[in-house]
Structure formats: structure tokens, C-alpha cells
N, C-alpha and C. Protein backbone atom coordinates (compact mmCIF):
# COMPACT_ATOMS: atom_id res chain seq x y z
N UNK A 1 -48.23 14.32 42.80
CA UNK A 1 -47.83 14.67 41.45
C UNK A 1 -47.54 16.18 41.33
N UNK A 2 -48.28 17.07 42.04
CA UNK A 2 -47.83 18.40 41.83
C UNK A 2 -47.04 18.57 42.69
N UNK A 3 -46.63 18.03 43.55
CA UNK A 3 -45.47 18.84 44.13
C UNK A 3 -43.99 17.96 43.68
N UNK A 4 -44.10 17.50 43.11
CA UNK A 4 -43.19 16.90 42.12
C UNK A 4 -42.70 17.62 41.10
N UNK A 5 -44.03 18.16 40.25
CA UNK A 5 -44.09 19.37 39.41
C UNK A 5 -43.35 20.72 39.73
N UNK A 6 -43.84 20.84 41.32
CA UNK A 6 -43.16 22.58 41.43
C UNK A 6 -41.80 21.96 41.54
N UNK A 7 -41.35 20.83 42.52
CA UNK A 7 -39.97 20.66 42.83
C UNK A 7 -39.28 21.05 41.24
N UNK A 8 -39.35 20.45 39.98
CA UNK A 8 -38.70 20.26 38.90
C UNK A 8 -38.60 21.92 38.36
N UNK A 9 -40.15 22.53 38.51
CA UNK A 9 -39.48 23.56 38.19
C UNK A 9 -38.66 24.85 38.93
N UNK A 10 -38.61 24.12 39.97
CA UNK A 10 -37.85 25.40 40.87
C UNK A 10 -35.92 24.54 40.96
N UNK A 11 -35.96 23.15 40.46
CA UNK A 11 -34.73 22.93 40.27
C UNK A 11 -34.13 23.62 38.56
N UNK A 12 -35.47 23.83 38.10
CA UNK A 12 -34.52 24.32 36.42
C UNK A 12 -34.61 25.92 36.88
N UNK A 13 -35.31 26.25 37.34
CA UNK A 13 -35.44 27.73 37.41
C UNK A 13 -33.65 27.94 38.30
N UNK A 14 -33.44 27.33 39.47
CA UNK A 14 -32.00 27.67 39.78
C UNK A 14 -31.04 27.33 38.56
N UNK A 15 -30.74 26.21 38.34
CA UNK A 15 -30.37 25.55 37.35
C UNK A 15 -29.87 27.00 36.04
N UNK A 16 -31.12 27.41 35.84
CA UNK A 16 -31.25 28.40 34.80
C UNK A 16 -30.34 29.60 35.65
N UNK A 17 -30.84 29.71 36.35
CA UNK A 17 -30.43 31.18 37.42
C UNK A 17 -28.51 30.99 37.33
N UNK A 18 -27.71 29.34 37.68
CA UNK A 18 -26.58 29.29 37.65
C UNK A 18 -26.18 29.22 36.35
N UNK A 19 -26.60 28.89 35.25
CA UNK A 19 -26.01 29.59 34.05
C UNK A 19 -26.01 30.57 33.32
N UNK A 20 -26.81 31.44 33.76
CA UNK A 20 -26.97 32.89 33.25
C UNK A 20 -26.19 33.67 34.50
N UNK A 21 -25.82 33.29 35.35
CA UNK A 21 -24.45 33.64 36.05
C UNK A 21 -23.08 33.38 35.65
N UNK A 22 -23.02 32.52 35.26
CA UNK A 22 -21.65 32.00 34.60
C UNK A 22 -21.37 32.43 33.35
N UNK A 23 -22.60 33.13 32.28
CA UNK A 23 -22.44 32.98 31.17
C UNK A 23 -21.62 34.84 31.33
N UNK A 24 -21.91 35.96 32.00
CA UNK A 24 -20.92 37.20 31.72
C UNK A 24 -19.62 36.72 32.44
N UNK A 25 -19.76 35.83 33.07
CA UNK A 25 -18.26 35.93 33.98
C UNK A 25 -17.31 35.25 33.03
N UNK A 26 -17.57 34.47 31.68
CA UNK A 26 -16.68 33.95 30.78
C UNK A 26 -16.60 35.89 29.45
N UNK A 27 -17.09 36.24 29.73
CA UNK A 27 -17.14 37.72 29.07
C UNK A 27 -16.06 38.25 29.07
N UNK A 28 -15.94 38.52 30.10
CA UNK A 28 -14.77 39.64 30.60
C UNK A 28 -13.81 39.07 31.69
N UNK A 29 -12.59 39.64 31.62
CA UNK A 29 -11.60 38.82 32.71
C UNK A 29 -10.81 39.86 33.91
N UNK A 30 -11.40 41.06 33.97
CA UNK A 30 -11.01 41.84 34.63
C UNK A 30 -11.13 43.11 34.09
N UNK A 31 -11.26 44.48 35.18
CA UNK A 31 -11.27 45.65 34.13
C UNK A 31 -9.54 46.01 33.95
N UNK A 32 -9.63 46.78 33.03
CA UNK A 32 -8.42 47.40 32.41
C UNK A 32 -8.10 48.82 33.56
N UNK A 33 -6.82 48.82 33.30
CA UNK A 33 -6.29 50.25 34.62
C UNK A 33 -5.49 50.67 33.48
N UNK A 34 -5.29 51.94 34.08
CA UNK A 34 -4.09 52.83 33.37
C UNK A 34 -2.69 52.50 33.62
N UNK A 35 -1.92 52.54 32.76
CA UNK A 35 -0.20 52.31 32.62
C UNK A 35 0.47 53.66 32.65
N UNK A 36 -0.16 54.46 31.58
CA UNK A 36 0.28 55.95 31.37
C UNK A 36 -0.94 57.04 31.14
N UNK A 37 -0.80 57.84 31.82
CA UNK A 37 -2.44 58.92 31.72
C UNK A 37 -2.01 60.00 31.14
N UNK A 38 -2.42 60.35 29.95
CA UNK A 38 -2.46 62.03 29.54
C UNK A 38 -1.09 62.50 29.30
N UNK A 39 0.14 61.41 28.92
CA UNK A 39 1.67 61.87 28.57
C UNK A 39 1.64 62.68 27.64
N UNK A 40 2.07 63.64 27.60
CA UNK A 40 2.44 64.66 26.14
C UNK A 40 3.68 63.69 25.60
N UNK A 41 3.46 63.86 24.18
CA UNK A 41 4.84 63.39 23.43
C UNK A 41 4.54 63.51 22.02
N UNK A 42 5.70 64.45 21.72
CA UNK A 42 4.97 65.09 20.11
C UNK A 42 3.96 65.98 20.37
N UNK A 43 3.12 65.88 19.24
CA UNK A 43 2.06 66.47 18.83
C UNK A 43 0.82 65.63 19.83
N UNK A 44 0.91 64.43 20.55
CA UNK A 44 -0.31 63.80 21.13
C UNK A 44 -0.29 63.88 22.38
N UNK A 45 -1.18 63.57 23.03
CA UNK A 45 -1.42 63.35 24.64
C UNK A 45 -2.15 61.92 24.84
N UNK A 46 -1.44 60.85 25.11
CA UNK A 46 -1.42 59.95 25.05
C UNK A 46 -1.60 58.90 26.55
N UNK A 47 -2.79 58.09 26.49
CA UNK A 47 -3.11 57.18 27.77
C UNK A 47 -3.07 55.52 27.11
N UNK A 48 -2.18 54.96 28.14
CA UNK A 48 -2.38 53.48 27.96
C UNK A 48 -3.12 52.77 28.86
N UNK A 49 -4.22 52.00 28.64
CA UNK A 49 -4.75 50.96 29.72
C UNK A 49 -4.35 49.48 29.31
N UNK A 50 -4.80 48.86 30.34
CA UNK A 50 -3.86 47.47 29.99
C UNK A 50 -5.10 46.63 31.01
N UNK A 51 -5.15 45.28 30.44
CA UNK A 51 -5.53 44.40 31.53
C UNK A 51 -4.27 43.10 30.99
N UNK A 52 -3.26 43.09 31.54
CA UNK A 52 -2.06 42.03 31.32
C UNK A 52 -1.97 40.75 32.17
N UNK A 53 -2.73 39.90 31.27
CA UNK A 53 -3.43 38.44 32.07
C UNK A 53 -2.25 37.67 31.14
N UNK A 54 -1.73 36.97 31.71
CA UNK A 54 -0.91 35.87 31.41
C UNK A 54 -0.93 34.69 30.92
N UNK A 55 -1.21 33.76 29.69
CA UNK A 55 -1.35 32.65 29.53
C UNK A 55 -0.08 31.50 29.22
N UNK A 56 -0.73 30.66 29.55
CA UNK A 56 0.16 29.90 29.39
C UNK A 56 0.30 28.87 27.88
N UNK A 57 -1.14 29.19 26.91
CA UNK A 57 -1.47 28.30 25.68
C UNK A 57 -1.24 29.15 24.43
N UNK A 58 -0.69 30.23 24.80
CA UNK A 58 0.15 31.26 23.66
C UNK A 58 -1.32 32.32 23.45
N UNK A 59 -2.41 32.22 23.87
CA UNK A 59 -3.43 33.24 23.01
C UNK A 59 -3.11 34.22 23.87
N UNK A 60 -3.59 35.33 23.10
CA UNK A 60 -3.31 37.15 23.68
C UNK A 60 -4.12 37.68 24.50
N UNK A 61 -3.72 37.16 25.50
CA UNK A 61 -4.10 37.73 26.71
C UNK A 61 -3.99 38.55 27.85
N UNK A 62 -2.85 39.42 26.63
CA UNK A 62 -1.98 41.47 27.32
C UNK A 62 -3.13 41.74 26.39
N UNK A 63 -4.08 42.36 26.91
CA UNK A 63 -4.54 43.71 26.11
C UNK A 63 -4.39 45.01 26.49
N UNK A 64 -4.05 45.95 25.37
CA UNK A 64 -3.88 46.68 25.26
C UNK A 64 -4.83 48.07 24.65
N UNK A 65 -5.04 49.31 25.05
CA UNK A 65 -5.75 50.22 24.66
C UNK A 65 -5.28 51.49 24.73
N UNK A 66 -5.64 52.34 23.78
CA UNK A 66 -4.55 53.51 23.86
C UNK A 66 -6.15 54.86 23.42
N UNK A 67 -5.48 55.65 23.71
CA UNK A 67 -6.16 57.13 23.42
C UNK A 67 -5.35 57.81 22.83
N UNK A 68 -5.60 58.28 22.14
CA UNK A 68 -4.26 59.57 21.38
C UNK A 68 -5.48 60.31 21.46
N UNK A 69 -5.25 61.96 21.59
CA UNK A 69 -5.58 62.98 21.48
C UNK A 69 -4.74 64.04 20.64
N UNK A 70 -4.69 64.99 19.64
CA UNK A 70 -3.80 66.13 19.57
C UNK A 70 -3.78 66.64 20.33
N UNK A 71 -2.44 67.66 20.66
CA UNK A 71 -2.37 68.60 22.20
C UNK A 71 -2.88 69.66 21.82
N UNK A 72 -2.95 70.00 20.33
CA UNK A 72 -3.48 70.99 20.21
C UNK A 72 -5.03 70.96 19.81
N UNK A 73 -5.91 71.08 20.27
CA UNK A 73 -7.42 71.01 20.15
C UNK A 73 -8.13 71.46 19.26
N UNK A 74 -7.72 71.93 18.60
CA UNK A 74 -7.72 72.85 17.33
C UNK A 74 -7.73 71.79 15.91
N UNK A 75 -6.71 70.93 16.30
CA UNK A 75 -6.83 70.40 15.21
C UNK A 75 -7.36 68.91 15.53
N UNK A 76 -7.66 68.36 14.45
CA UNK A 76 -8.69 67.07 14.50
C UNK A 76 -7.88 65.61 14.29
N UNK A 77 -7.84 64.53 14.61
CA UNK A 77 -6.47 63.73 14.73
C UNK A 77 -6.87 63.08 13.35
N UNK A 78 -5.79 62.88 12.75
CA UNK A 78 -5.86 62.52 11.10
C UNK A 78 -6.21 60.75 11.15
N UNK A 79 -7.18 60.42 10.50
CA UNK A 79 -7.35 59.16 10.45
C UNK A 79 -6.51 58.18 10.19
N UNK A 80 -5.28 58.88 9.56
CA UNK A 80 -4.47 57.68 9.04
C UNK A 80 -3.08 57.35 10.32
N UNK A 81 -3.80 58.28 11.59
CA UNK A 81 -3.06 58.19 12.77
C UNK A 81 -3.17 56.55 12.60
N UNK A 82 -2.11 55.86 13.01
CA UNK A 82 -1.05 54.52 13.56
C UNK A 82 -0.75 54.40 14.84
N UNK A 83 -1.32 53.31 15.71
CA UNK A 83 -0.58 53.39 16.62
C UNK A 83 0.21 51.76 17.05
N UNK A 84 0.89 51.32 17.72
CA UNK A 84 1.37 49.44 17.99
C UNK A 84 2.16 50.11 19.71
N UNK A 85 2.31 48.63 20.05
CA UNK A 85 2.38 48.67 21.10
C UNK A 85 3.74 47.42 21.33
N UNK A 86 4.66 47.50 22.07
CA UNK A 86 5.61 46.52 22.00
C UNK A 86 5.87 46.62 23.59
N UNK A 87 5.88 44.89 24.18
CA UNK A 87 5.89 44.37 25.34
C UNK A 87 7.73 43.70 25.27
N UNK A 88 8.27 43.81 26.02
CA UNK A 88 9.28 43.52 26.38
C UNK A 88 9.69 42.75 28.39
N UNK A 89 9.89 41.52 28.16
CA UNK A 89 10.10 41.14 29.51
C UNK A 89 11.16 42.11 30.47
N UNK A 90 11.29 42.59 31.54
CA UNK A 90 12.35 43.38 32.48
C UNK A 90 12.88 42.31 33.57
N UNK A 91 12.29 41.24 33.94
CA UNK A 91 12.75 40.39 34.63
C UNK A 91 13.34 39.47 34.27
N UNK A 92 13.51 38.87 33.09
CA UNK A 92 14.29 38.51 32.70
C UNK A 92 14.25 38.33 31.02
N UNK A 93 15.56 37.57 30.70
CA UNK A 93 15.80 37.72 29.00
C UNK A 93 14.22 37.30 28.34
N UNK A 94 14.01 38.11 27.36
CA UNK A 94 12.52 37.25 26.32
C UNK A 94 12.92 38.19 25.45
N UNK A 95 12.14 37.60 24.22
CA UNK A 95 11.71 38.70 22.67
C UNK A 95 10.64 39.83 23.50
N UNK A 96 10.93 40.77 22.53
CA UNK A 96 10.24 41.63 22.66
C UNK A 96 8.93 41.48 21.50
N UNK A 97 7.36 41.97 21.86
CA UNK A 97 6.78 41.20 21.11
C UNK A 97 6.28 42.58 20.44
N UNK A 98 5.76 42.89 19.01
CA UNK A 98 5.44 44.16 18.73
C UNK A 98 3.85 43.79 17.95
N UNK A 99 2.49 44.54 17.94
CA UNK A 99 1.47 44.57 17.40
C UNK A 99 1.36 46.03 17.28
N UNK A 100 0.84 46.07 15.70
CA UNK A 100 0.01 47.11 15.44
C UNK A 100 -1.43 47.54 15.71
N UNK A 101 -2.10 47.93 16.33
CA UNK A 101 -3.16 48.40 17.01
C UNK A 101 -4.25 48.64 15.93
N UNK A 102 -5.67 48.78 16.49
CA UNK A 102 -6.64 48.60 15.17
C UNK A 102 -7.63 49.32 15.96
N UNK A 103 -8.33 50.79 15.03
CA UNK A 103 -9.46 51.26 15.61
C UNK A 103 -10.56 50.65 16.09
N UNK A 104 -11.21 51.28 17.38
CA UNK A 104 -12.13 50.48 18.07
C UNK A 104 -13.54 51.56 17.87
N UNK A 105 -14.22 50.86 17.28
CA UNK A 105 -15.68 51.24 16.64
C UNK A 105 -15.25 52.27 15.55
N UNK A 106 -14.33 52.02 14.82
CA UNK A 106 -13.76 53.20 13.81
C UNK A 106 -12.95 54.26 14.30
N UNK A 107 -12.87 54.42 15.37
CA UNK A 107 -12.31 56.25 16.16
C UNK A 107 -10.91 55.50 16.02
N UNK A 108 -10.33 56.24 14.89
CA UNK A 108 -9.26 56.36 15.16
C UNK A 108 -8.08 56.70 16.69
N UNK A 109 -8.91 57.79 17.18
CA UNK A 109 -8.49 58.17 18.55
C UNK A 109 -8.29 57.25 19.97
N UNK A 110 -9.23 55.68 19.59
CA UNK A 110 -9.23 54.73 20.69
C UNK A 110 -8.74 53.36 19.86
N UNK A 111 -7.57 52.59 20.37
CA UNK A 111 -7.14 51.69 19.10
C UNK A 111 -6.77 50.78 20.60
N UNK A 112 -6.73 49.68 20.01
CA UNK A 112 -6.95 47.92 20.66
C UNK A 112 -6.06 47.06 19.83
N UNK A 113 -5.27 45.99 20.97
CA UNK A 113 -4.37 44.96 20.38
C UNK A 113 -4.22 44.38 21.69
N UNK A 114 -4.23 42.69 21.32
CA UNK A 114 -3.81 42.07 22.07
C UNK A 114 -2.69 41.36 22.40
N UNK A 115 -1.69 40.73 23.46
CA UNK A 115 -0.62 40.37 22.68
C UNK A 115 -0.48 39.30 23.72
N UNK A 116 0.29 37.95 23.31
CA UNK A 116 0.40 37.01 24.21
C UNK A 116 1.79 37.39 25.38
N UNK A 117 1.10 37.27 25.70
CA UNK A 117 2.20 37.56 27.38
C UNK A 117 2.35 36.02 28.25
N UNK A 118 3.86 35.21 28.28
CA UNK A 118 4.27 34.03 28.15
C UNK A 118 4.26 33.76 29.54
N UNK A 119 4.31 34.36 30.42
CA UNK A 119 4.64 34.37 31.63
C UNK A 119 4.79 35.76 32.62
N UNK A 120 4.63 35.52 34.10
CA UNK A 120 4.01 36.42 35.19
C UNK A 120 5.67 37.11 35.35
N UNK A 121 5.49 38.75 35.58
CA UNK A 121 6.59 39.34 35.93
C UNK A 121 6.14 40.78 35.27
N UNK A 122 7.26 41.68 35.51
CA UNK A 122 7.36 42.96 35.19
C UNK A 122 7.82 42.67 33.16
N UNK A 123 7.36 43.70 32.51
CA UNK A 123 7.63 44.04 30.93
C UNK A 123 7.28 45.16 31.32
N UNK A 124 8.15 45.66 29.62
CA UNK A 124 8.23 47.02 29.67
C UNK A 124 7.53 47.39 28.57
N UNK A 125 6.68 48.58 28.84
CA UNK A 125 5.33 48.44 27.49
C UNK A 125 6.15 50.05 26.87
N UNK A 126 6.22 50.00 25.32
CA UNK A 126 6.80 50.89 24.47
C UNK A 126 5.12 50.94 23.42
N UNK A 127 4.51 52.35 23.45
CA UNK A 127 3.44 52.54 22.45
C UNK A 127 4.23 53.79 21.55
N UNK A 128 3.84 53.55 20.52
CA UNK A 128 4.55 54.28 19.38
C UNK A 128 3.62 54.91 18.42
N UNK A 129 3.17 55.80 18.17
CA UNK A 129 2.37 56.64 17.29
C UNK A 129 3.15 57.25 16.28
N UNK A 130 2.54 57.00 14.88
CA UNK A 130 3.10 57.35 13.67
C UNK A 130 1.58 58.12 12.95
N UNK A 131 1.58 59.06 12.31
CA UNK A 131 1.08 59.59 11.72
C UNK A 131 1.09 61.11 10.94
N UNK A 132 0.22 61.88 10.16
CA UNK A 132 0.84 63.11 9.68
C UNK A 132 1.05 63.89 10.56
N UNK A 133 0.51 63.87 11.84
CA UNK A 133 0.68 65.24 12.55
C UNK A 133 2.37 65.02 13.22
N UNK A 134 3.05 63.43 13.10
CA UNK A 134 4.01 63.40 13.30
C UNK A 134 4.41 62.08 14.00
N UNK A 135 5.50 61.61 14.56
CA UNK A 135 5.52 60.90 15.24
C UNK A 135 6.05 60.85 16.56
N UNK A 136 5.83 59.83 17.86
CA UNK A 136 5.45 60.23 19.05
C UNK A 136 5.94 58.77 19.64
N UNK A 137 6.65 58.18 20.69
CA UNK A 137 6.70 57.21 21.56
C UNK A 137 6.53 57.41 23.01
N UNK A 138 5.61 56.70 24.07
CA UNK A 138 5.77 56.80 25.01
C UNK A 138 6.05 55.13 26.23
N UNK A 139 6.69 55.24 26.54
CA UNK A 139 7.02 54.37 27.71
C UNK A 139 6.38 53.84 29.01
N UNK A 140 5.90 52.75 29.51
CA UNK A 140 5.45 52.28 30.92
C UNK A 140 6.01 50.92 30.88
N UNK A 141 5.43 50.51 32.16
CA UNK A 141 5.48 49.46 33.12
C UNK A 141 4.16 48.71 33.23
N UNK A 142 4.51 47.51 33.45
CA UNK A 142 3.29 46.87 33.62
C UNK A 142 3.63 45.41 34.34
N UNK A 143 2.86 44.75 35.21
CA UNK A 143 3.23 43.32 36.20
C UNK A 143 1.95 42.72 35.26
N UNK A 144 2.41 42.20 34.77
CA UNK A 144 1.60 40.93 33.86
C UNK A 144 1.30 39.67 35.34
N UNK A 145 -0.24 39.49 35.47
CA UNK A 145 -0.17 38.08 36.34
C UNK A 145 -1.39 37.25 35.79
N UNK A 146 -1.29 36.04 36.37
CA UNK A 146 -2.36 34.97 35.92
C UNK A 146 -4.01 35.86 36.02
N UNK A 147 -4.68 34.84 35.37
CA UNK A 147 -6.31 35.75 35.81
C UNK A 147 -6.84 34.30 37.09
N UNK A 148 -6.55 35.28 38.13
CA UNK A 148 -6.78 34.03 39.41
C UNK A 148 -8.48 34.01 39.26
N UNK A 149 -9.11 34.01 38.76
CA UNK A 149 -10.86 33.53 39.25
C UNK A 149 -10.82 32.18 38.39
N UNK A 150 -12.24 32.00 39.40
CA UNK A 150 -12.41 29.99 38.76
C UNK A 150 -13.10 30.27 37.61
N UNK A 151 -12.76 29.20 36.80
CA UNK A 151 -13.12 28.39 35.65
C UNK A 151 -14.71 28.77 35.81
N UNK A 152 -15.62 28.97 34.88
CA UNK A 152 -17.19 28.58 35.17
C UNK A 152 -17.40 27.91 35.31
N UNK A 153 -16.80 26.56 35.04
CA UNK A 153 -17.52 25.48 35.94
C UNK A 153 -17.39 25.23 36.96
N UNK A 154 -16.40 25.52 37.52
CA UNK A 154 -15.80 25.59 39.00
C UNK A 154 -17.16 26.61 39.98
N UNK A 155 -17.28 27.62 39.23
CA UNK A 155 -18.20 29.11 39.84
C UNK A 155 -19.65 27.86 40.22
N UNK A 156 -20.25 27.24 38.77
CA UNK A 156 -21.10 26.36 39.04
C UNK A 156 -21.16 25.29 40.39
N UNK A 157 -19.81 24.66 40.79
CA UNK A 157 -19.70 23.79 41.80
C UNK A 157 -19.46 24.39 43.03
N UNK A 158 -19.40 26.09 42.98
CA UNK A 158 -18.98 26.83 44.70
C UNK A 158 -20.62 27.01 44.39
N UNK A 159 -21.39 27.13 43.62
CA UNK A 159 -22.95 28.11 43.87
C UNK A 159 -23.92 26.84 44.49
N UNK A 160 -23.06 24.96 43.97
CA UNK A 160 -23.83 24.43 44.01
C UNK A 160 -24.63 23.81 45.47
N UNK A 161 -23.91 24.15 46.47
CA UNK A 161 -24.60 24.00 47.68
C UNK A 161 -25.41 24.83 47.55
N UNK A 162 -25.54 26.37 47.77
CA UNK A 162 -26.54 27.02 47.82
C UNK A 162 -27.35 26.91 47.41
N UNK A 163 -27.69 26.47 46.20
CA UNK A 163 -28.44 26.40 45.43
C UNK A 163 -29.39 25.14 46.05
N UNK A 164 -28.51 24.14 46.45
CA UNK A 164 -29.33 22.46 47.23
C UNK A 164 -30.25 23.06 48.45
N UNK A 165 -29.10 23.54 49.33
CA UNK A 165 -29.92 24.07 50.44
C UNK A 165 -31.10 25.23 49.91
N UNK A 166 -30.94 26.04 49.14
CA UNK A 166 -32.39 26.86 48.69
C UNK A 166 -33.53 25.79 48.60
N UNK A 167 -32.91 25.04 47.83
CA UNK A 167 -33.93 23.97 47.35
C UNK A 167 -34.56 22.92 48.47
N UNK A 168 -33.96 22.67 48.97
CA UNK A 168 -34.01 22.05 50.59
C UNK A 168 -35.30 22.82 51.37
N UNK A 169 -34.55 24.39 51.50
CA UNK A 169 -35.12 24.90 52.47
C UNK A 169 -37.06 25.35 51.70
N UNK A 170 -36.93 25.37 50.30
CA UNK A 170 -38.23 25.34 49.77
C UNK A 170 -39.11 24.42 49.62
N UNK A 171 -38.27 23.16 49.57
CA UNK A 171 -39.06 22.15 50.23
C UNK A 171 -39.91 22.22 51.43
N UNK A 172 -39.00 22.48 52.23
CA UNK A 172 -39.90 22.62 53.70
C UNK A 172 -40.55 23.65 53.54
N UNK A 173 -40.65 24.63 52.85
CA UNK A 173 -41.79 25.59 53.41
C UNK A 173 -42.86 24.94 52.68
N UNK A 174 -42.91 23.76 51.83
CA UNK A 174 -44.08 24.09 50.57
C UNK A 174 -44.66 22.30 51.67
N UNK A 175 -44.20 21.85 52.60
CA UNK A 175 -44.66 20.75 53.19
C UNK A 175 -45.02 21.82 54.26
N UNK A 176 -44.34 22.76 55.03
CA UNK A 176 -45.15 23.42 56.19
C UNK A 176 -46.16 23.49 55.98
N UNK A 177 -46.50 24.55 54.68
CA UNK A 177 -48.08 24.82 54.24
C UNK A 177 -48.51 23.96 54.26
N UNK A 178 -48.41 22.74 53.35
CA UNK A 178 -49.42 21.83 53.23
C UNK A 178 -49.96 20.89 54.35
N UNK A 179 -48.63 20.90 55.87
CA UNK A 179 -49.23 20.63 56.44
C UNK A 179 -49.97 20.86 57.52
N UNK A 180 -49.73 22.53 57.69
CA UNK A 180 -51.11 23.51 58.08
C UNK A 180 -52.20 23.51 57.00
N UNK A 181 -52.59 23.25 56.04
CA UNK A 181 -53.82 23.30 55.59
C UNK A 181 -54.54 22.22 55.33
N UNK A 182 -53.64 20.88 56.06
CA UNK A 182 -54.52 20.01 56.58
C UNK A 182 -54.79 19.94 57.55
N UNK A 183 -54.92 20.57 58.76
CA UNK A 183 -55.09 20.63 59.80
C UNK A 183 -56.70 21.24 60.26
């Protein structure tokens, strides 16, 4: 009866162990890289990061992130700074898709938008800043591709051998003991 007992709980304890693995990897889908670093244009100095994951069920899965800075340091960037971001296919004909951007934790200075990106290829990313200190556009590139990692449940069915054989191999140690300490 007790070793029945430990078996059950060392199968929930993995058990537990493979879903609190799976549960950040549905979090996040890759980190974000730079498109454009530190461009002057206008009055700003301006960086785009991007993580441009591709779907195929229409949700927005180009994100987008921007920094505006003034070039001049002196002065403080006006809250009612604006910024959007417009994706355009280069490989072949598509709409061009345009979002307005939305402060991230309030800072005007760091602004976020996502945008559905229809399919894998080169677009051409246009960020546009409007505000009092003036207005400002800058230009990049970006290869939009699928997000190749498995599904979590999939992650669950590659961990799940390991996890048998752990369990396997703890078996046998917990019969070794027991059957050195009948001896």
C-alpha cells in the first residue's frame, strides 16, 4: 500500500512539474529584435523592435514596439506624442495594414501595437510619429515567419517519455532499497 502511495505521488509531482513547464511557454512566443536603432528623424531618435510571427486565423501576431526619444535632451517628450505603425507586403501585392500605437505602462516614450500579418515574406514597416514637438517618419524591413515551436501539448508528449523513464528508473531504486533492507 505505501509504495503505491509514493508511486502516485511522484506521478502527480512530474505530472505537476510538466504543466508548470508548459504554462510560460504559452506566454511568450519569441523575443523581439530591432528593425531600426536610434534613427534621427525630426525632432526624435527613434527604435523599432518587432517580433513578426505570422498567422494564419487573422489575430495580430506582428508586434510592434517603438521608443521615441527627443534629440534634444533638454526637452521632455510631450505626452500627447502619437505614434502607428504601417506594414506593407514587398514580396508581393497586399493592403497595407496601418495601427495606431498605445502607451505601454503610461510612458508615452515606449508605445505597442499589434497587427495581423497574413502570410510569411519580406513587408515593409513605415512608423510615423505625430506630435507637438513635430512630426517624424521612419522606414525598415522586416521577414515576417511562422512561430515554428510545438503547441503545449505537443511540448507535453516530447517531455512524456522522460518523464516514464524517471518514473521507471524511481521505481527501481525504491525496490533496490527495499530489497537490501530485507536482507
Amino acid at each position: 500500500m505505501r509504495r503505491r502511495t509514493g508511486l502516485r505521488a511522484a506521478a502527480f509531482a512530474a505530472a505537476t512539474a510538466v504543466a508548470a513547464a508548459i504554462a510560460p511557454a504559452q506566454a511568450h512566443d519569441g523575443p523581439p529584435f530591432p528593425i531600426v536603432s536610434d534613427a534621427v528623424a525630426g525632432p526624435y531618435r527613434i527604435s523599432i523592435w518587432t517580433d513578426p510571427d505570422t498567422t494564419d486565423d487573422g489575430t495580430p501576431g506582428g508586434q510592434f514596439w517603438i521608443v521615441i526619444e527627443p534629440v534634444d535632451r533638454a526637452v521632455s517628450l510631450p505626452p500627447e506624442t502619437q505614434a502607428s505603425i504601417s506594414i506593407e507586403p514587398l514580396d508581393r501585392s497586399g493592403p497595407a495594414r496601418t495601427a495606431r500605437m498605445a502607451p505601454v505602462t503610461n510612458d508615452v516614450a515606449r508605445q505597442f501595437v499589434a497587427l495581423a500579418i497574413d502570410h510569411e515574406g519580406r513587408f515593409a514597416v513605415q512608423a510615423a510619429i505625430d506630435g507637438p514637438l513635430g512630426k517624424a517618419a521612419v522606414d525598415g524591413e522586416v521577414e515576417a515567419t511562422y512561430d515554428l515551436r510545438p503547441p503545449p501539448m505537443m511540448l507535453a508528449v516530447y517531455l512524456m517519455p522522460f518523464v516514464l523513464v524517471g518514473l521507471l528508473w524511481g521505481r527501481l531504486l525504491l525496490a533496490r532499497r527495499r530489497h537490501r533492507s530485507e536482507r
